[in-house]
N, C-alpha and C. Protein backbone atom coordinates (compact mmCIF):
# COMPACT_ATOMS: atom_id res chain seq x y z
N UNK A 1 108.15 119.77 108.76
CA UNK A 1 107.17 120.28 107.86
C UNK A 1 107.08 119.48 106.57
N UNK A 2 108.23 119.39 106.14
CA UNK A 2 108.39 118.62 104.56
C UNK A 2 107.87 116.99 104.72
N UNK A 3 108.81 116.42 105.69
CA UNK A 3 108.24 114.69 105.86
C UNK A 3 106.76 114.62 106.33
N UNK A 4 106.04 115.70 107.01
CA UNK A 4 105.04 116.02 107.25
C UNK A 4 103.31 115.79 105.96
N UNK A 5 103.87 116.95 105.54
CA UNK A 5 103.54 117.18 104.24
C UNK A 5 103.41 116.30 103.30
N UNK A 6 104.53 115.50 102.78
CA UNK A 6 104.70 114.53 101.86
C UNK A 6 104.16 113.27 102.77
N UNK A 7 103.44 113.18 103.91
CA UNK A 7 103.05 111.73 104.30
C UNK A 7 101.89 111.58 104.27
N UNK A 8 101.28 113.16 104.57
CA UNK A 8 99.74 113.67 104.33
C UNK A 8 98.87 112.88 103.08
N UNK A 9 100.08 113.32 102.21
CA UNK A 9 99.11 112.95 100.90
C UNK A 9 99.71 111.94 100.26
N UNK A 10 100.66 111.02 100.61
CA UNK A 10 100.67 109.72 100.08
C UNK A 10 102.10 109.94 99.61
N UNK A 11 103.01 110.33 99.71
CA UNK A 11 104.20 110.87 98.96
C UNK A 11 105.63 110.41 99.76
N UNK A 12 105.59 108.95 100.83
CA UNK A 12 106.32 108.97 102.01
C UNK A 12 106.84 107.84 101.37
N UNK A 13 107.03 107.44 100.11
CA UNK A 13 107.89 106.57 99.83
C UNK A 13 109.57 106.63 100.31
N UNK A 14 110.04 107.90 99.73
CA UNK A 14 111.69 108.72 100.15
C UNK A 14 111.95 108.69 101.79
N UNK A 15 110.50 108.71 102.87
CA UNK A 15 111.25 108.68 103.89
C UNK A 15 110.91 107.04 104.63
N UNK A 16 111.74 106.92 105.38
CA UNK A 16 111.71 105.54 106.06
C UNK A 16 110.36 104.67 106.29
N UNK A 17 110.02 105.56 107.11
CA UNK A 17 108.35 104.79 107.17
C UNK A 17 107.25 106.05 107.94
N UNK A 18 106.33 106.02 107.55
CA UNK A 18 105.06 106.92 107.68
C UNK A 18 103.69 106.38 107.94
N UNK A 19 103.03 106.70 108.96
CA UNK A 19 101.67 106.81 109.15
C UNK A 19 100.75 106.64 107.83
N UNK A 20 101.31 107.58 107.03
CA UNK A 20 100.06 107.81 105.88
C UNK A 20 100.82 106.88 104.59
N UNK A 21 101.58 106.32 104.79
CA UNK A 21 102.20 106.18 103.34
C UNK A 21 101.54 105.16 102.25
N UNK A 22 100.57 104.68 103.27
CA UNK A 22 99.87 103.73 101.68
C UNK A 22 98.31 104.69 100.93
N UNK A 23 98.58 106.13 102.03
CA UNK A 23 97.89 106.82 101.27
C UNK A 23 96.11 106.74 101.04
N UNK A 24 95.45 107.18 99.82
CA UNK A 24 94.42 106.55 99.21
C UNK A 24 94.19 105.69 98.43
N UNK A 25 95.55 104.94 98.13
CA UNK A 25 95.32 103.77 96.73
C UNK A 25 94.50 102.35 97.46
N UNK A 26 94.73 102.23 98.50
CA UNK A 26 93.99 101.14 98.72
C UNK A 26 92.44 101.54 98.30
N UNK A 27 91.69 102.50 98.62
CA UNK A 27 90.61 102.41 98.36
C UNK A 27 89.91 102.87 97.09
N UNK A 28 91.40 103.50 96.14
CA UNK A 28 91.77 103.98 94.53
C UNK A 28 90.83 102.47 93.94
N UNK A 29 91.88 101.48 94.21
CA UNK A 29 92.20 100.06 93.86
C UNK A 29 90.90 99.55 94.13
N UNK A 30 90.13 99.76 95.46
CA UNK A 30 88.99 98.84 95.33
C UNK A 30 88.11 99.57 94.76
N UNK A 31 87.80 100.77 94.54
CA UNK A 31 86.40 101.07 93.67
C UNK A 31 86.91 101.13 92.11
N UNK A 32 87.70 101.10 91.71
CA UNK A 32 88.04 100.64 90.34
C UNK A 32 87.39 99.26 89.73
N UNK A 33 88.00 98.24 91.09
CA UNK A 33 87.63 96.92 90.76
C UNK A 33 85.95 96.92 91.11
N UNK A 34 85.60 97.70 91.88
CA UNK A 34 84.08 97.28 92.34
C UNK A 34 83.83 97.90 90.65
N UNK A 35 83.94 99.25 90.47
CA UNK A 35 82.73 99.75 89.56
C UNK A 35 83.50 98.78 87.83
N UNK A 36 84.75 98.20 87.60
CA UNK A 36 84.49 97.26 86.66
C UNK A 36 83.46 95.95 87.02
N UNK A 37 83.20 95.54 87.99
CA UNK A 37 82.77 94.46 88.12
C UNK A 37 81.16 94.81 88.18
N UNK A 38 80.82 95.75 87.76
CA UNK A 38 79.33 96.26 87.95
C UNK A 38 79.01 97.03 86.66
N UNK A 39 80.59 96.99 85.86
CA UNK A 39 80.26 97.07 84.13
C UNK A 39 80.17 95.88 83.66
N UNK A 40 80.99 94.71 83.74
CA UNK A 40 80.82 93.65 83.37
C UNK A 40 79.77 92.75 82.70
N UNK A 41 78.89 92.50 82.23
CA UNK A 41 77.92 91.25 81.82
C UNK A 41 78.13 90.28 82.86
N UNK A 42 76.86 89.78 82.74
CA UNK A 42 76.94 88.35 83.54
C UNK A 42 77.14 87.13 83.66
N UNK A 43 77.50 87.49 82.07
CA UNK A 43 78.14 86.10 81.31
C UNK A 43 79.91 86.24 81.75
N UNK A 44 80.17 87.16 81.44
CA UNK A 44 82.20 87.34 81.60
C UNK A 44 81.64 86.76 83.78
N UNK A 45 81.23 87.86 84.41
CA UNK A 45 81.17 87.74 85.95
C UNK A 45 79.88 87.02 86.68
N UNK A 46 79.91 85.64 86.67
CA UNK A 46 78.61 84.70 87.06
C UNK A 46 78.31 84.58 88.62
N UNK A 47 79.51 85.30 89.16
CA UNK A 47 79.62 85.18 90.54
C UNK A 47 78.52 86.05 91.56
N UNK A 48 77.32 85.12 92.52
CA UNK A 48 76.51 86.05 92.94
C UNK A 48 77.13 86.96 93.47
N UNK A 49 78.31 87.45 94.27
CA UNK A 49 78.67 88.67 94.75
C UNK A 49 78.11 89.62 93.60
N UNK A 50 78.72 89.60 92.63
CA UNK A 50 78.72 90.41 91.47
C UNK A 50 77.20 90.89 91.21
N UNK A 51 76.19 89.42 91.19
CA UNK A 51 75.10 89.75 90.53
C UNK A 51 74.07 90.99 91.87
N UNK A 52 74.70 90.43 92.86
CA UNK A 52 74.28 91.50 93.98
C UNK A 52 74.71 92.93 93.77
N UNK A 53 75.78 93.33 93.94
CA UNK A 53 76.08 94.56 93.40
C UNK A 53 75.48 94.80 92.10
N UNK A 54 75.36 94.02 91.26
CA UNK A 54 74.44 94.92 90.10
C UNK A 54 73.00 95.13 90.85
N UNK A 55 72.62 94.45 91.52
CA UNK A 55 71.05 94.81 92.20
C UNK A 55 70.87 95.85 92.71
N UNK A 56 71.75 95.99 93.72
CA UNK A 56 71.96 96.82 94.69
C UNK A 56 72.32 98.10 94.02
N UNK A 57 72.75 98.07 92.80
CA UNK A 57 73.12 99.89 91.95
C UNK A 57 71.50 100.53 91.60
N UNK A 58 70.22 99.39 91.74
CA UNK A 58 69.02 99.44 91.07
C UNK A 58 68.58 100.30 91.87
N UNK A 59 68.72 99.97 93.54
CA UNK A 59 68.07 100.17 94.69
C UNK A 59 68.13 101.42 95.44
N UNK A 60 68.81 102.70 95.10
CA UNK A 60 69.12 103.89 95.55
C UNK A 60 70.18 104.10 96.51
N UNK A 61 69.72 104.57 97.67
CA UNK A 61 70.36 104.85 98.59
C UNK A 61 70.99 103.80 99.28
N UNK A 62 70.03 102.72 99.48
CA UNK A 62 70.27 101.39 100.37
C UNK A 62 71.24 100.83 99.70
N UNK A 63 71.20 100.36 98.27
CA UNK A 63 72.26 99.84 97.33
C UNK A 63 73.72 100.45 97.73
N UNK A 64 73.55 102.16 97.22
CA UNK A 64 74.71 102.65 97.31
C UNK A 64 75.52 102.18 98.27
N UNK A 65 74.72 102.32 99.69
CA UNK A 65 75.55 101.64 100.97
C UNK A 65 76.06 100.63 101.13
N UNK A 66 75.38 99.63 100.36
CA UNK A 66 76.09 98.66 100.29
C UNK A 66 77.20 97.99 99.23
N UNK A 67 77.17 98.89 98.39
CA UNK A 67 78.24 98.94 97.53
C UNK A 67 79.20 99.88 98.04
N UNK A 68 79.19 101.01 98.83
CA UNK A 68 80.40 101.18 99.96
C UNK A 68 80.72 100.63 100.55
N UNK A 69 80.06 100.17 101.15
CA UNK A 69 80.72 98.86 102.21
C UNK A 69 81.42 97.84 101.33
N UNK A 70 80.94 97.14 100.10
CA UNK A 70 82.05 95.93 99.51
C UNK A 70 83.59 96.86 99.02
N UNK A 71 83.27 98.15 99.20
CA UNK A 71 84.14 98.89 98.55
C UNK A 71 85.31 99.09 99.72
N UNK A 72 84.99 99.15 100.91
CA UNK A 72 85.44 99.66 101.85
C UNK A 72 86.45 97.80 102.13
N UNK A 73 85.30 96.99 102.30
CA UNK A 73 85.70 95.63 102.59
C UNK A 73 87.12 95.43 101.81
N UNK A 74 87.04 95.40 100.36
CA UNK A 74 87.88 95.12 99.64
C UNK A 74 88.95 95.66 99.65
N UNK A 75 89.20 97.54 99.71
CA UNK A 75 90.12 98.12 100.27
C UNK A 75 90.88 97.91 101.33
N UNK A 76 90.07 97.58 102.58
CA UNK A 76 90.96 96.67 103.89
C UNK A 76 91.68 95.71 103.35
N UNK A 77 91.33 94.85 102.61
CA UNK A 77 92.05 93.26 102.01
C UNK A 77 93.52 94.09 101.21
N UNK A 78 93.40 95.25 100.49
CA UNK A 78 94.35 95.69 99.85
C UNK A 78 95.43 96.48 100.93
N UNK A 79 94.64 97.75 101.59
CA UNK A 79 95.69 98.18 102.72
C UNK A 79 96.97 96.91 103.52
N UNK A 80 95.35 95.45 104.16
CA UNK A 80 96.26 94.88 104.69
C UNK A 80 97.22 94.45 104.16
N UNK A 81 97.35 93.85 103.15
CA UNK A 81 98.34 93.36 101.67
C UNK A 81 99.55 94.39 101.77
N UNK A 82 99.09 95.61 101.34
CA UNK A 82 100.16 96.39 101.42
C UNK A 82 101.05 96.40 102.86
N UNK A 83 100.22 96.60 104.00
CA UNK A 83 100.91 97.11 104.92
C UNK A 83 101.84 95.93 105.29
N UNK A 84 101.18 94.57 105.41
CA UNK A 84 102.19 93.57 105.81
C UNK A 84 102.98 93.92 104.77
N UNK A 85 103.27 93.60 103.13
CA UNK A 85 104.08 93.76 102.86
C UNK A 85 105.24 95.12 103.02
N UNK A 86 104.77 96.58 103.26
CA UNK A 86 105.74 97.30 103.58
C UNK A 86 106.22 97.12 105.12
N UNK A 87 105.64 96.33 106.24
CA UNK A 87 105.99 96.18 107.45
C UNK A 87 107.34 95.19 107.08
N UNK A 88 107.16 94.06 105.97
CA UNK A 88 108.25 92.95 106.06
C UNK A 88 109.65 93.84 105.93
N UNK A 89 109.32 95.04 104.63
CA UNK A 89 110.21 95.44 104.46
C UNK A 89 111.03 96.46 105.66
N UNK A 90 110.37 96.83 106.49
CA UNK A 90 110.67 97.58 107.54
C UNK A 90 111.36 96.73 108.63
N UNK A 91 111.14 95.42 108.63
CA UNK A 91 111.69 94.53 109.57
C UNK A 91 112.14 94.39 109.86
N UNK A 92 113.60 94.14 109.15
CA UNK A 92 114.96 94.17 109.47
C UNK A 92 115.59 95.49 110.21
N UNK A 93 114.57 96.61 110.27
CA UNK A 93 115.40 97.93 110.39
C UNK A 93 114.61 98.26 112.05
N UNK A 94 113.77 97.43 112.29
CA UNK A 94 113.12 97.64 113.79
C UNK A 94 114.02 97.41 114.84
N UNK A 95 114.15 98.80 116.12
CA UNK A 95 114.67 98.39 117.04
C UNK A 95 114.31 97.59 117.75
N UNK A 96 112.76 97.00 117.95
CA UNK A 96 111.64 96.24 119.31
C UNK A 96 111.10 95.30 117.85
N UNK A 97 111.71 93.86 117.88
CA UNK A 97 110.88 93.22 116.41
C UNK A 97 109.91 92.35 116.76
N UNK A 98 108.90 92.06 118.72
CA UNK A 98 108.70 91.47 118.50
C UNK A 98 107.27 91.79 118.26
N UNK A 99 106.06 91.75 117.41
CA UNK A 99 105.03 92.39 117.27
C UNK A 99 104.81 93.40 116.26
N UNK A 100 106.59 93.64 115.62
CA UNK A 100 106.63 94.95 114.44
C UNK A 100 105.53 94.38 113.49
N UNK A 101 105.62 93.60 112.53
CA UNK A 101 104.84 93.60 111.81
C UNK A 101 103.60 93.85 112.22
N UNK A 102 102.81 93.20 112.87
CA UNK A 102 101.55 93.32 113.55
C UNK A 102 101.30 94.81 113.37
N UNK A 103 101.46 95.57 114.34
CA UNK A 103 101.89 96.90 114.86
C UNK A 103 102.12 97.83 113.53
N UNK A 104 103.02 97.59 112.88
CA UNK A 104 103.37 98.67 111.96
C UNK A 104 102.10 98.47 110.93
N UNK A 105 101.59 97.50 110.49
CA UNK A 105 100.80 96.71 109.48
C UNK A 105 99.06 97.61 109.96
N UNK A 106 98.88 97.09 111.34
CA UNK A 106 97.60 97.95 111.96
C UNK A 106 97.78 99.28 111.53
N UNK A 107 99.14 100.22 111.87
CA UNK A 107 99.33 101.52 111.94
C UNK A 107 98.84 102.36 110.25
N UNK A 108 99.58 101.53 109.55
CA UNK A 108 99.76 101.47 107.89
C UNK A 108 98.36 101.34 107.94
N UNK A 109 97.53 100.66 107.96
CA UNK A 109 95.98 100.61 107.36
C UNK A 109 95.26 101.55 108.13
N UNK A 110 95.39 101.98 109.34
CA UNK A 110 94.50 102.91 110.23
C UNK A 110 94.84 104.68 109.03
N UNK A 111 96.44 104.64 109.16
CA UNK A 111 96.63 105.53 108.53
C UNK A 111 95.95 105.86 107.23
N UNK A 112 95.71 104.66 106.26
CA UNK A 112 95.11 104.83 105.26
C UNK A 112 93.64 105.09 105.52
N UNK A 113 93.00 104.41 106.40
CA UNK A 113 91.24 104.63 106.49
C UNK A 113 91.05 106.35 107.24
N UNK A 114 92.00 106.88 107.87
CA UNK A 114 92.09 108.51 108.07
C UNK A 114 92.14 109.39 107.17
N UNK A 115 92.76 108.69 105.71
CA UNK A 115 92.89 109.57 104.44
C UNK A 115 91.63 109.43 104.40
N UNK A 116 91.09 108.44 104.24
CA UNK A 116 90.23 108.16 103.58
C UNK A 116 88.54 108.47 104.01
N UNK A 117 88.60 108.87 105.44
CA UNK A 117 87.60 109.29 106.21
C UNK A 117 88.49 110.76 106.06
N UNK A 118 89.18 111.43 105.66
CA UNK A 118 88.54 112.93 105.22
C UNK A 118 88.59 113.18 103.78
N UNK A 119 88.89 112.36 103.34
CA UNK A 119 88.26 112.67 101.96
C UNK A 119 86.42 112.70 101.99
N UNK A 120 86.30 111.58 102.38
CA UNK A 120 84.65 111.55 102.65
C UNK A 120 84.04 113.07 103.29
N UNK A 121 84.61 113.25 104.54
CA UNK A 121 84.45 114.57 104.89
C UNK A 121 84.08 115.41 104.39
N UNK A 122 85.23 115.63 102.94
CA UNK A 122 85.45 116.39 102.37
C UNK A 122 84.16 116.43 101.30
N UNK A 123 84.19 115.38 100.97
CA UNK A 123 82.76 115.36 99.71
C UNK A 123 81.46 115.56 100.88
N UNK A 124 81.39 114.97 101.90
CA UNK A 124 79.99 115.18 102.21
C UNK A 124 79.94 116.61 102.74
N UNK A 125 80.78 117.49 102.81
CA UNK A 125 80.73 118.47 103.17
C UNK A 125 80.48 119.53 102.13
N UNK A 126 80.46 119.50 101.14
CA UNK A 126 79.90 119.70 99.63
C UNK A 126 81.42 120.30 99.22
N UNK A 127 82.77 120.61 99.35
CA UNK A 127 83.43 121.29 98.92
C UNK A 127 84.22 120.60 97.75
N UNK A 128 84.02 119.39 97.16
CA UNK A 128 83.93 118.63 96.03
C UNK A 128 84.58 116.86 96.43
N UNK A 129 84.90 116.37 95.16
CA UNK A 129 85.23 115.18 95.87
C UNK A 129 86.58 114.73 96.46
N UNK A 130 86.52 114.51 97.22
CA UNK A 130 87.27 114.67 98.48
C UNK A 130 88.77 113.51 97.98
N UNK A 131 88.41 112.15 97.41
CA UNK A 131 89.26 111.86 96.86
C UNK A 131 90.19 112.35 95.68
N UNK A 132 89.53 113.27 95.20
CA UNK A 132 90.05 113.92 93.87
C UNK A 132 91.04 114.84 94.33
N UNK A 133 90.28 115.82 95.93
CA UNK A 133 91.22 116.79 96.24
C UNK A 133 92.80 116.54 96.65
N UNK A 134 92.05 114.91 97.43
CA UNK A 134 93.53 114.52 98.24
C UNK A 134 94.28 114.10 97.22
N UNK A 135 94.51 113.75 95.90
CA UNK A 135 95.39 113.58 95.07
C UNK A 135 95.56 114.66 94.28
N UNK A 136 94.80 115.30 94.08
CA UNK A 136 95.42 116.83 93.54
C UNK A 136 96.52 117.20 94.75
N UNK A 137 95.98 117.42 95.59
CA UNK A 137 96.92 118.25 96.92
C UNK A 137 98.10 117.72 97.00
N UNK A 138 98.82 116.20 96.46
CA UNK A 138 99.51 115.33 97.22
C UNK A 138 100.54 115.70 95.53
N UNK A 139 99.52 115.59 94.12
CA UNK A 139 100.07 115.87 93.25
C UNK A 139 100.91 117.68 93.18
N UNK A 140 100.02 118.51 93.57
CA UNK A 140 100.74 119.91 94.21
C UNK A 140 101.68 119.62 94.66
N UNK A 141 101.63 119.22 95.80
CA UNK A 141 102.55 119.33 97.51
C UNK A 141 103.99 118.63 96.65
N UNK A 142 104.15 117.79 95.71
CA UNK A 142 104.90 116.95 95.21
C UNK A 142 106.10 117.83 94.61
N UNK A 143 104.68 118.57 93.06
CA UNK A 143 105.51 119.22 92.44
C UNK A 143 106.49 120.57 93.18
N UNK A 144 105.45 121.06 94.23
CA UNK A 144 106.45 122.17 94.81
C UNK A 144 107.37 121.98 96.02
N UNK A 145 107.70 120.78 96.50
CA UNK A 145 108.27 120.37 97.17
C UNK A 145 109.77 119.67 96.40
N UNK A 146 109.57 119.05 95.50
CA UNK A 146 110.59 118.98 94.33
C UNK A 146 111.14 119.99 93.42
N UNK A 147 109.87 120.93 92.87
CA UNK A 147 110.67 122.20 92.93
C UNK A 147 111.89 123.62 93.86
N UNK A 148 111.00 123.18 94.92
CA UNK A 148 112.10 123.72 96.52
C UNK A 148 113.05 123.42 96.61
N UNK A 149 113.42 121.73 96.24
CA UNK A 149 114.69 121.08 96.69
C UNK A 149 115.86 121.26 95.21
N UNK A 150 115.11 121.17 94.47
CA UNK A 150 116.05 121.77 93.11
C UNK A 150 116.51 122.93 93.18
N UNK A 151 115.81 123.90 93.41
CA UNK A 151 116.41 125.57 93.78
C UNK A 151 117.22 125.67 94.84
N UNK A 152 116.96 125.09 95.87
CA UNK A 152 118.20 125.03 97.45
C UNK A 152 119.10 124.20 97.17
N UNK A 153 118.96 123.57 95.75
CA UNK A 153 120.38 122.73 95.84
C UNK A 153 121.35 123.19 94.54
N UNK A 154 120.63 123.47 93.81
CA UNK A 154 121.29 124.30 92.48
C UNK A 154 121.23 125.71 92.26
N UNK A 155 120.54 126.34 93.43
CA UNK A 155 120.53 127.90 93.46
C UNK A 155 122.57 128.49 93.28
N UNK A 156 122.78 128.85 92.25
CA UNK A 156 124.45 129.61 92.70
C UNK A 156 124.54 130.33 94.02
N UNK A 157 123.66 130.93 94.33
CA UNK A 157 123.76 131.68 96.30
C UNK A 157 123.86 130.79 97.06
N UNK A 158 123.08 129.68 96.71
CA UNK A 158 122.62 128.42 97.98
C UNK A 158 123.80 127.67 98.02
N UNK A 159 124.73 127.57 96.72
CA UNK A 159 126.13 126.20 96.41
C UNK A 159 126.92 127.28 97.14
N UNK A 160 126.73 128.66 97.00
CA UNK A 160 128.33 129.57 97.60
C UNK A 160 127.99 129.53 98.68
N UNK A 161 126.74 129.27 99.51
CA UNK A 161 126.75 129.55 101.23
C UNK A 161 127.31 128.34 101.39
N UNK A 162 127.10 127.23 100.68
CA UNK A 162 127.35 125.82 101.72
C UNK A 162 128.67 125.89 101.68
N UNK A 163 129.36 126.07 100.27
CA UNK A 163 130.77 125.46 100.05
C UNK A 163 131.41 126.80 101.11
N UNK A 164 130.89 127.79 101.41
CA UNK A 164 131.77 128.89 102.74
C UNK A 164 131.50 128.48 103.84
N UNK A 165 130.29 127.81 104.18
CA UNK A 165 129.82 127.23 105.04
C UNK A 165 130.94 125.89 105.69
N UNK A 166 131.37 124.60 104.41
CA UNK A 166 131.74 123.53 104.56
C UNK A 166 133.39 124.23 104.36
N UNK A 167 133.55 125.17 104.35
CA UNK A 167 135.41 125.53 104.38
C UNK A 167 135.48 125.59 105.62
């Protein structure tokens, strides 16, 4: 339930390795950078990518889409980043190494584009924005999951069962 929980919403740093653990920051990370680069002037950012996305914010609906999509693009470039790098770190600890990276690296980014396709869910479904919820929820799930483990470990009932327990 607990490693469960904490992988859901991005919180799987503490356990070994997780499906979800790079979370929503990959796609945190790319609309940050998209929507600075669409505050910018065109003097600081001369680069046509850039001057396209400012077009494309002009254009409504069609724009929007396509400023999801560079958003989405750029996020893959970050997941993959991440995941190879948390796969290297997993490397040494694989029982089957030949293909781990590969494999764990795919797993790590699929996991992240599942957060990230229900967050969407979640907003197009009108119940608000869906990225906001999944980091509230993950920020919750955190605090009362750290609160749980402080009380079962410093509760005086909880120290007298174990230490009668461990006699």
């Amino acid at each position: 339930g607990e490693r469960m929980m904490r992988a859901l919403y991005g919180q799987a740093q503490a356990l070994p390795a997780s499906l979800f653990e790079l979370g929503i920051s990959p796609h945190i990370n790319a609309s940050i950078i998209v929507s600075v680069a669409l505050l910018l002037p065109k003097d600081v950012l001369p680069w046509p990518w850039a001057a396209r996305l400012r077009e494309a914010r002009r254009e409504g609906k069609g724009g929007e889409a396509l400023i999801n999509d560079r958003i989405n693009y750029l996020a893959l470039g970050f997941a993959l980043y991440s995941g190879v790098t948390r796969a290297l770190e997993l490397a040494p600890y694989a029982l089957y190494s030949q293909g781990f990276v590969v494999h764990t690296t795919l797993a790590l980014v699929a996991g992240s584009f599942m957060i990230h396709q229900c967050a969407n869910t979640i907003t197009a479904g009108g119940v608000g924005n869906g990225s906001t919820l999944v980091i509230c929820m993950g920020i919750i799930t955190g605090a009362l999951l750290s609160s749980c483990q402080r009380v079962c470990c410093t509760h005086p009932l909880v120290v007298c069962v174990r230490v009668a327990v461990l006699r």
